[in-house]
Protein backbone atom coordinates (compact mmCIF):
# COMPACT_ATOMS: atom_id res chain seq x y z
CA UNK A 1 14.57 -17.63 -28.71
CA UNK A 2 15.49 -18.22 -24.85
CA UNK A 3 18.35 -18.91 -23.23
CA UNK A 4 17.49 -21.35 -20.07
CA UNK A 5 20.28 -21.37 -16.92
CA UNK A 6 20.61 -24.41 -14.87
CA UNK A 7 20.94 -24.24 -11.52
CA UNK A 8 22.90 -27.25 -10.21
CA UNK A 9 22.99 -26.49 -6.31
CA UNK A 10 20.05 -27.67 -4.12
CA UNK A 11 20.60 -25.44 -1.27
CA UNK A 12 18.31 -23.61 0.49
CA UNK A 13 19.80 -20.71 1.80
CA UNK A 14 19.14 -18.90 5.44
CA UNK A 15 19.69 -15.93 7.26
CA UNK A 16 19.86 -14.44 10.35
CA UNK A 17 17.09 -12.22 12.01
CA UNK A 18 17.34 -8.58 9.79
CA UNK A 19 17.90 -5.91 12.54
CA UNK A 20 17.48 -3.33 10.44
CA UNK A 21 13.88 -1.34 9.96
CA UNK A 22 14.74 -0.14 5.91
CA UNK A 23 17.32 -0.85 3.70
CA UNK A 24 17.97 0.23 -0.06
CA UNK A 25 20.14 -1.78 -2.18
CA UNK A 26 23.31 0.54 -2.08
CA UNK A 27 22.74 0.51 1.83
CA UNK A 28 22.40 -4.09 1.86
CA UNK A 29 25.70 -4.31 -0.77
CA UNK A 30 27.69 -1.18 -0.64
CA UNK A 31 27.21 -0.54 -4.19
CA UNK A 32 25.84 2.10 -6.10
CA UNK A 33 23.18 1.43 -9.25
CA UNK A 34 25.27 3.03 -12.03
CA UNK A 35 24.04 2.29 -15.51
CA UNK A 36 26.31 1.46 -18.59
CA UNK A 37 24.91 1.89 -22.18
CA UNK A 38 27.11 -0.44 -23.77
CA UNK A 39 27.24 -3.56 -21.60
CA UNK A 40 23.63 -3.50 -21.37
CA UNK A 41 23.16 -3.62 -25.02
CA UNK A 42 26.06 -6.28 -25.39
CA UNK A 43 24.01 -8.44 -23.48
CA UNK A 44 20.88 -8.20 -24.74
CA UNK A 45 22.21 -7.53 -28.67
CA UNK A 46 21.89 -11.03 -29.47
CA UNK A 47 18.12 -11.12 -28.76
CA UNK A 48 17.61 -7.92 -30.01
CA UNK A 49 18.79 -8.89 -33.10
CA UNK A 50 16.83 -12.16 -33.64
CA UNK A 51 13.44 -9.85 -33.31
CA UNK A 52 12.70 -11.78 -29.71
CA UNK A 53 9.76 -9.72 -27.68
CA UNK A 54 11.51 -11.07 -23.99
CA UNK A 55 15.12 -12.48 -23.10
CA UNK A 56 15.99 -14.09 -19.46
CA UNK A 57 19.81 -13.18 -19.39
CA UNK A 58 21.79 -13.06 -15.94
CA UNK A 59 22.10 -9.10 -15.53
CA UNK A 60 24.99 -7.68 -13.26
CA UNK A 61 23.08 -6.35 -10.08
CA UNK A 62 24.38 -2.69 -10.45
CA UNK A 63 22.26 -2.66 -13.61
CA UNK A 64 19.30 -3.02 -12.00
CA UNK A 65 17.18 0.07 -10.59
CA UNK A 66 13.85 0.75 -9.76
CA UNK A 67 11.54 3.99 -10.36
CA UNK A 68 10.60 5.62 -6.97
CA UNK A 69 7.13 7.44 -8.64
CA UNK A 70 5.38 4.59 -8.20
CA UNK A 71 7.12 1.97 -5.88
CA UNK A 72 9.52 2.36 -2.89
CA UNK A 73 13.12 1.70 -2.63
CA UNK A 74 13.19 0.12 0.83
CA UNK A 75 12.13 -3.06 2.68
CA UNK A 76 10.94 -3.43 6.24
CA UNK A 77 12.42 -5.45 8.74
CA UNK A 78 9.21 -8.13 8.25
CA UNK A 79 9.47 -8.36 4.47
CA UNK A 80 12.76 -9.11 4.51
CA UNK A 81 13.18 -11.82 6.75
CA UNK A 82 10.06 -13.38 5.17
CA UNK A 83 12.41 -12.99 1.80
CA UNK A 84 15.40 -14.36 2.89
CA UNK A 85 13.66 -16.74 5.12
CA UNK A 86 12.29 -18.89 2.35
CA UNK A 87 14.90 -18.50 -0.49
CA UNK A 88 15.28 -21.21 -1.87
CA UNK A 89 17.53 -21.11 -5.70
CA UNK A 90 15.41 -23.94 -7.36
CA UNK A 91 12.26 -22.10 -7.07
CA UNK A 92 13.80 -18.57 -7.15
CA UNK A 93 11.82 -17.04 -10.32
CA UNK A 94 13.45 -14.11 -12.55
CA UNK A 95 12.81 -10.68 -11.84
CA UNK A 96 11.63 -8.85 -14.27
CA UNK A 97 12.67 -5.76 -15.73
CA UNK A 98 12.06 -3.27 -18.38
CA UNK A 99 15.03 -1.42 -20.60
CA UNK A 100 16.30 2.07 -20.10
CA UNK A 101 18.65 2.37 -23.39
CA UNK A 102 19.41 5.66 -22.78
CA UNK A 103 20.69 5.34 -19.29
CA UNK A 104 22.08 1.25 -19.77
CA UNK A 105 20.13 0.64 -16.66
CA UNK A 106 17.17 -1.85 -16.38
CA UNK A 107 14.03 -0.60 -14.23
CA UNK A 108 12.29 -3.72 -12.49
CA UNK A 109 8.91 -3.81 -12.19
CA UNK A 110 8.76 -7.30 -10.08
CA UNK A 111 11.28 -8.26 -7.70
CA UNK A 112 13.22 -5.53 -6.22
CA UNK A 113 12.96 -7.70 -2.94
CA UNK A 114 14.69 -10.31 -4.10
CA UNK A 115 17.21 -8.18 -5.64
CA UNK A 116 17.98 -6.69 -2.18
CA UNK A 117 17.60 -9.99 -0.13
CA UNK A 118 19.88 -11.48 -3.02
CA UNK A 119 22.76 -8.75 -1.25
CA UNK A 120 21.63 -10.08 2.39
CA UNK A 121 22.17 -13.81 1.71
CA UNK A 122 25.51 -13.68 -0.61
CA UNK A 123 26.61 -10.37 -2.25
CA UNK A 124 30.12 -12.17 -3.33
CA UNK A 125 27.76 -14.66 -5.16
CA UNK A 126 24.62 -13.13 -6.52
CA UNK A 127 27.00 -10.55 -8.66
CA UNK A 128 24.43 -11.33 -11.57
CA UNK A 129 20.66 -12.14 -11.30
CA UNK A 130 18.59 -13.50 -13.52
CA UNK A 131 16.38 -11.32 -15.39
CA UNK A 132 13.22 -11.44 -17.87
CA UNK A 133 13.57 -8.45 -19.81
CA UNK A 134 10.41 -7.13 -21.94
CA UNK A 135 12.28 -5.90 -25.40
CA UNK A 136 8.86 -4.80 -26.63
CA UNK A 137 8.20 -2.20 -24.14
CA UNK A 138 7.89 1.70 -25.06
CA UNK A 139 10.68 3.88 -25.91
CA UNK A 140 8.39 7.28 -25.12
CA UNK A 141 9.48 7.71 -21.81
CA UNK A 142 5.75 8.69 -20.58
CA UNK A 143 4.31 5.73 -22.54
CA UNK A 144 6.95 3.58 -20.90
CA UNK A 145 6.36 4.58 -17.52
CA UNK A 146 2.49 3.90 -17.73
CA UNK A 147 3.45 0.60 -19.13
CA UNK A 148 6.00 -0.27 -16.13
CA UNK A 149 3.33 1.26 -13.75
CA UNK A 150 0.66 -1.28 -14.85
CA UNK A 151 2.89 -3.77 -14.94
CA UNK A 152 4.28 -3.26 -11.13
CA UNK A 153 0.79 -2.69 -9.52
CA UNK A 154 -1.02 -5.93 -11.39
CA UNK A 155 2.33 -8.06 -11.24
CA UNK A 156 1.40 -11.83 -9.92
CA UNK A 157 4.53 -11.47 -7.39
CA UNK A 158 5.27 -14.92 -5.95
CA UNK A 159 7.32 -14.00 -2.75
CA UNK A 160 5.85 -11.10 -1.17
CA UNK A 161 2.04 -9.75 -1.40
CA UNK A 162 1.90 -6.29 -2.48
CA UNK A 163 -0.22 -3.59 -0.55
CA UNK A 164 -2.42 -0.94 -1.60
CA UNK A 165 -0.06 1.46 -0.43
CA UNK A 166 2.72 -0.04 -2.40
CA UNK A 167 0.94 0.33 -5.69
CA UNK A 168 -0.27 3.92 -4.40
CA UNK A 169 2.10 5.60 -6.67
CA UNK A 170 1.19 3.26 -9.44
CA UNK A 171 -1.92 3.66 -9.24
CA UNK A 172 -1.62 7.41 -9.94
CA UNK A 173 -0.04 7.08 -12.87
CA UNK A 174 -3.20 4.72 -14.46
CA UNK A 175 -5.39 7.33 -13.03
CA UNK A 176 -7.31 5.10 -10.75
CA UNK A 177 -10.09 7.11 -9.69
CA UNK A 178 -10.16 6.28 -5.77
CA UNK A 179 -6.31 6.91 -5.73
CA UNK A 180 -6.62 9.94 -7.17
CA UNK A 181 -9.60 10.45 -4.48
CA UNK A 182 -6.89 9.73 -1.83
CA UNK A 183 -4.06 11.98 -2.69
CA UNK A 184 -6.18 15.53 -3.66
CA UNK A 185 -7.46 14.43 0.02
CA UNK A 186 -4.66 13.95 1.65
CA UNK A 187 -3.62 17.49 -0.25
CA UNK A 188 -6.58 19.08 1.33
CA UNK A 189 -6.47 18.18 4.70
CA UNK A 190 -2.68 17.24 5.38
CA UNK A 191 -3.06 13.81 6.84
CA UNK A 192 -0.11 11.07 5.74
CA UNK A 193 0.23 7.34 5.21
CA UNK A 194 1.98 4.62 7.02
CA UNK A 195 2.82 1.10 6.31
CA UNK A 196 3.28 -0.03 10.04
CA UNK A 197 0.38 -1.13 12.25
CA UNK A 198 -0.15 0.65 15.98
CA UNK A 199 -1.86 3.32 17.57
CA UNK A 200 -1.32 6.70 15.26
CA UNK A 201 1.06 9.74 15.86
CA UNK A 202 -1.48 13.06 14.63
CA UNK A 203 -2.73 13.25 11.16
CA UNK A 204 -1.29 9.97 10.14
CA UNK A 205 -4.33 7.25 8.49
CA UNK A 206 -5.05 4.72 10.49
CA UNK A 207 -5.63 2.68 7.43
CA UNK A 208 -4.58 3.43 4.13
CA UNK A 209 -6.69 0.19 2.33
CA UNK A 210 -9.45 0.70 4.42
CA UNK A 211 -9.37 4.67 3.64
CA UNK A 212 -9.11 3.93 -0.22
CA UNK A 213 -12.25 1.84 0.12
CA UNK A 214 -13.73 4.77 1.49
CA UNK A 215 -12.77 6.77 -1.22
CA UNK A 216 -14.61 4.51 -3.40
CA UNK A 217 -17.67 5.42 -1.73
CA UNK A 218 -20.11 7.81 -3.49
CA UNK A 219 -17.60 9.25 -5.48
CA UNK A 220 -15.46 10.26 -2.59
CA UNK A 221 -18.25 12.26 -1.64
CA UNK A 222 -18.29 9.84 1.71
CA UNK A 223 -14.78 10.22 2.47
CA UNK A 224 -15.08 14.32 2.50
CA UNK A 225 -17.80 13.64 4.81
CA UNK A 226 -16.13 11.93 7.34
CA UNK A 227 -12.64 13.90 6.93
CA UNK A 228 -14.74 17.06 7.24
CA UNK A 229 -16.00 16.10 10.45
CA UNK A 230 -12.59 15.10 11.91
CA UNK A 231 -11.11 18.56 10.46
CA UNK A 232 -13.94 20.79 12.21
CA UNK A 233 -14.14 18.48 15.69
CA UNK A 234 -9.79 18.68 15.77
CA UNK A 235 -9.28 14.91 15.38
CA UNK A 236 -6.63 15.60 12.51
CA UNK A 237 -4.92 17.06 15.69
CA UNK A 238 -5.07 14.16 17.88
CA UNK A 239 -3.54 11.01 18.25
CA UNK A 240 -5.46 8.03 16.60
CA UNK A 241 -8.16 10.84 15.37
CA UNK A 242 -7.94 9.04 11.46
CA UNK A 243 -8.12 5.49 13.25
CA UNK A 244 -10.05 3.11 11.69
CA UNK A 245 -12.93 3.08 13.92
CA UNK A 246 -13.47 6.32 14.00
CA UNK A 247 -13.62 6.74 10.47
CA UNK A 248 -15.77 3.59 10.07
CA UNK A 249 -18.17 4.99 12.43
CA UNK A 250 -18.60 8.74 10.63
CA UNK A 251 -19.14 6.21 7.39
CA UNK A 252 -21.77 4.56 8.92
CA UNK A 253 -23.95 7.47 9.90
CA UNK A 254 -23.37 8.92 6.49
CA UNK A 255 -24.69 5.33 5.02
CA UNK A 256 -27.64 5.27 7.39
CA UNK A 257 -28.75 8.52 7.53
CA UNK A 258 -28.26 9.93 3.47
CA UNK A 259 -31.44 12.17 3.73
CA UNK A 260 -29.75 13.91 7.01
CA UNK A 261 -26.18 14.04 6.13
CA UNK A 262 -25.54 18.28 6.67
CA UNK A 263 -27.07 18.06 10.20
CA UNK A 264 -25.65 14.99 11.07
CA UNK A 265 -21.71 16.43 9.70
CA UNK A 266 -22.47 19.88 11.52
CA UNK A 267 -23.74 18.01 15.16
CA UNK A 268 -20.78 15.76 15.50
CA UNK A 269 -18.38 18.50 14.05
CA UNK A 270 -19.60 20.40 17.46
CA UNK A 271 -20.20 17.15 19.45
CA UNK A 272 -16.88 15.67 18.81
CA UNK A 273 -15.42 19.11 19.79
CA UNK A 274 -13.47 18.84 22.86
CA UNK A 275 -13.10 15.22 23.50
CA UNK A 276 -10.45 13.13 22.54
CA UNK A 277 -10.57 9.76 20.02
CA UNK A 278 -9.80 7.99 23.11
CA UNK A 279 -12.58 9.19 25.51
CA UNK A 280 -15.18 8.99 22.23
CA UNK A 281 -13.91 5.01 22.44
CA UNK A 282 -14.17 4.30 26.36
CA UNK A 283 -17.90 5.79 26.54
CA UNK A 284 -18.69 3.76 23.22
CA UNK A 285 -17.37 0.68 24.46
CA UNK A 286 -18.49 1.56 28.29
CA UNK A 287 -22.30 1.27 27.04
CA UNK A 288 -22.10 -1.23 24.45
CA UNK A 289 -19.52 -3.72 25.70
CA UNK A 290 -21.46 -6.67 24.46
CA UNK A 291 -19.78 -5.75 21.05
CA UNK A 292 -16.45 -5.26 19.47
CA UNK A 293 -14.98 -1.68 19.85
CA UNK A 294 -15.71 -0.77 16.19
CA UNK A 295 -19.43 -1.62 16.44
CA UNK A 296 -19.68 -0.04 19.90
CA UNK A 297 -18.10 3.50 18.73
CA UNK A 298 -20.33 3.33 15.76
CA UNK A 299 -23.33 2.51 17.56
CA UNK A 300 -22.55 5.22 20.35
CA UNK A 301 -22.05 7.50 17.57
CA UNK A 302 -25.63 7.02 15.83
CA UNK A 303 -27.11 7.34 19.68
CA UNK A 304 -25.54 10.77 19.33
CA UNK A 305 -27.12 11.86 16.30
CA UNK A 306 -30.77 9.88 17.38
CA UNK A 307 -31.12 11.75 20.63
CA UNK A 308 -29.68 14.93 18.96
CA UNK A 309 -31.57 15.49 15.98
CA UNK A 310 -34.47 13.25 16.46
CA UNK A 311 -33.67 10.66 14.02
CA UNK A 312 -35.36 7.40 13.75
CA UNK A 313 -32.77 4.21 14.95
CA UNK A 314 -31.48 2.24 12.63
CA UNK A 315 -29.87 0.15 14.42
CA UNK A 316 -29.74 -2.23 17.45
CA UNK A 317 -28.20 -5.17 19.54
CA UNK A 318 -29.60 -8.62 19.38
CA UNK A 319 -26.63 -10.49 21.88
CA UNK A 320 -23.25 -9.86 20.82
CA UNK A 321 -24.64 -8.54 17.10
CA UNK A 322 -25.54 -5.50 15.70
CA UNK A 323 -28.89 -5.70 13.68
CA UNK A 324 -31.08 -3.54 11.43
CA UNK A 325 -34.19 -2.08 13.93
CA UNK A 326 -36.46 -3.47 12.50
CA UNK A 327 -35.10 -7.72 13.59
CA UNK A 328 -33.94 -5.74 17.58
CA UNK A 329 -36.10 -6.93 19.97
């Protein structure tokens, strides 16, 4: 059984440039996500009754909530705008949402933007929203949260694409073995995680994707490698000293070099020493400026461990490309 809502108006609704950074949903509509047992099963009762697995009912917004463990309960500025932007009621999908009985709330596990954005364009007139909620899901509340956390961090969401950051906390939950990689390292050596692009206060990631993929490296084993280094040459200290080049450069000679790997962490631990993630970048890209920044730092770095430890090159410039030795001329 399904109940199907008509929407008669055509309009596609805009809004003005959203000048603020972060906003929850009590923050957007000045009102507060309170749950209530017994309108929640009123409105659901009939399709609870007829044995249905899902129902798409219009749910009163103050219903709705999510669960901070494993997504976040703001919006930036840019995800926002992009929201409210192209809203548009005739393609406007349902959220969807599983059922907390015991608190008459309903968690959503896709489209907490649009709930918010919903308050942005019209709070007098999206009072309700339309909701698919899964009737079927777990009433263990450990079983259940697995079950919302899978279904948040593989959701096919429509209107927004959804990081690896945002599913970081989901992710935790299913166990995902590079995730958990991530956090016991960010445990260890104290660095945090930002969603914004831009040159890097101290200890924050430059990337967190591009870290996770390093985490997938070599059973993390890669990852310790390179935050080791940055730990012992005071990077974690410095601004930009977990930006993405320099971490894709300690990768590299950990790649190349895997017979070498204890001298080569212990000579740039004490190379690196005293120099700053900036100076490291203006000598790379000073002697290879034929070649993007990234390639020139790691390039300058294997130079440093060559002439150092008396390693064989593995690599070299052909042009504007870096090439395996062996095809340099």
């Amino acid at each position: 059984m399904q109940i199907v809502i008509c929407i008669k108006s055509k309009q596609v609704y805009r809004k003005e440039k959203v000048d603020i950074m972060c906003m929850s949903f009590e923050v957007i509509s000045g009102k507060k996500s309170s749950g209530d047992k017994g309108l929640l099963k009123g409105i659901t009762k009939m399709y609870t009754d007829a044995g249905c697995k899902v129902c798409i009912i219009n749910v009163p917004v103050e219903l709705l909530e999510i669960d901070t463990s494993y997504q976040t309960d703001v919006r930036t500025e840019r995800d926002l705008q992009y929201l409210t932007d192209n809203w548009d009621e005739n393609k406007l999908l349902p959220l969807v949402g599983i059922p907390h009985w015991e608190e008459g709330k309903v968690y959503l596990v896709d489209g907490y933007g649009r709930w918010i954005a919903s308050q942005l364009i019209d709070k007098e007139k999206y009072k309700e929203l339309q909701v698919m909620i899964i009737l079927t899901a777990p009433q263990d509340k450990e079983k259940r949260l697995e079950f919302e956390a899978e279904m948040y961090a593989f959701q096919n969401a429509q209107v927004a694409k959804m990081t690896p950051l945002q599913k970081h906390g989901a992710m935790l939950i299913l166990h995902d073995k590079a995730t958990e990689t991530l956090e016991n390292l960010k445990h260890e050596y104290g660095f945090e995680y930002r969603a914004t692009k831009g040159n890097r206060d101290a200890s924050i990631l430059g990337s967190y994707a591009s870290t996770l993929k390093l985490c997938k490296v070599d059973d993390g084993k890669c990852a310790h490698y390179v935050f080791d280094i940055c730990q012992k040459a005071g990077f974690d200290r410095q601004a930009n000293g977990y930006a993405t080049y320099i971490m894709k450069g300690l990768a590299d000679i950990y790649k190349l070099y895997s017979k070498n790997r204890r001298a080569t962490k212990k000579l740039l631990s004490e190379e690196l020493r005293g120099i700053t993630p900036a100076i490291l970048r203006s000598r790379a890209v000073t002697k290879y400026p034929m070649v993007d920044f990234r390639s020139a730092l790691s390039l300058y770095i294997e130079d440093m461990v060559v002439e150092e430890l008396g390693l064989e090159q593995s690599r070299g410039v052909v042009g504007n490309k870096v090439m395996p030795i062996k095809n340099a001329v």
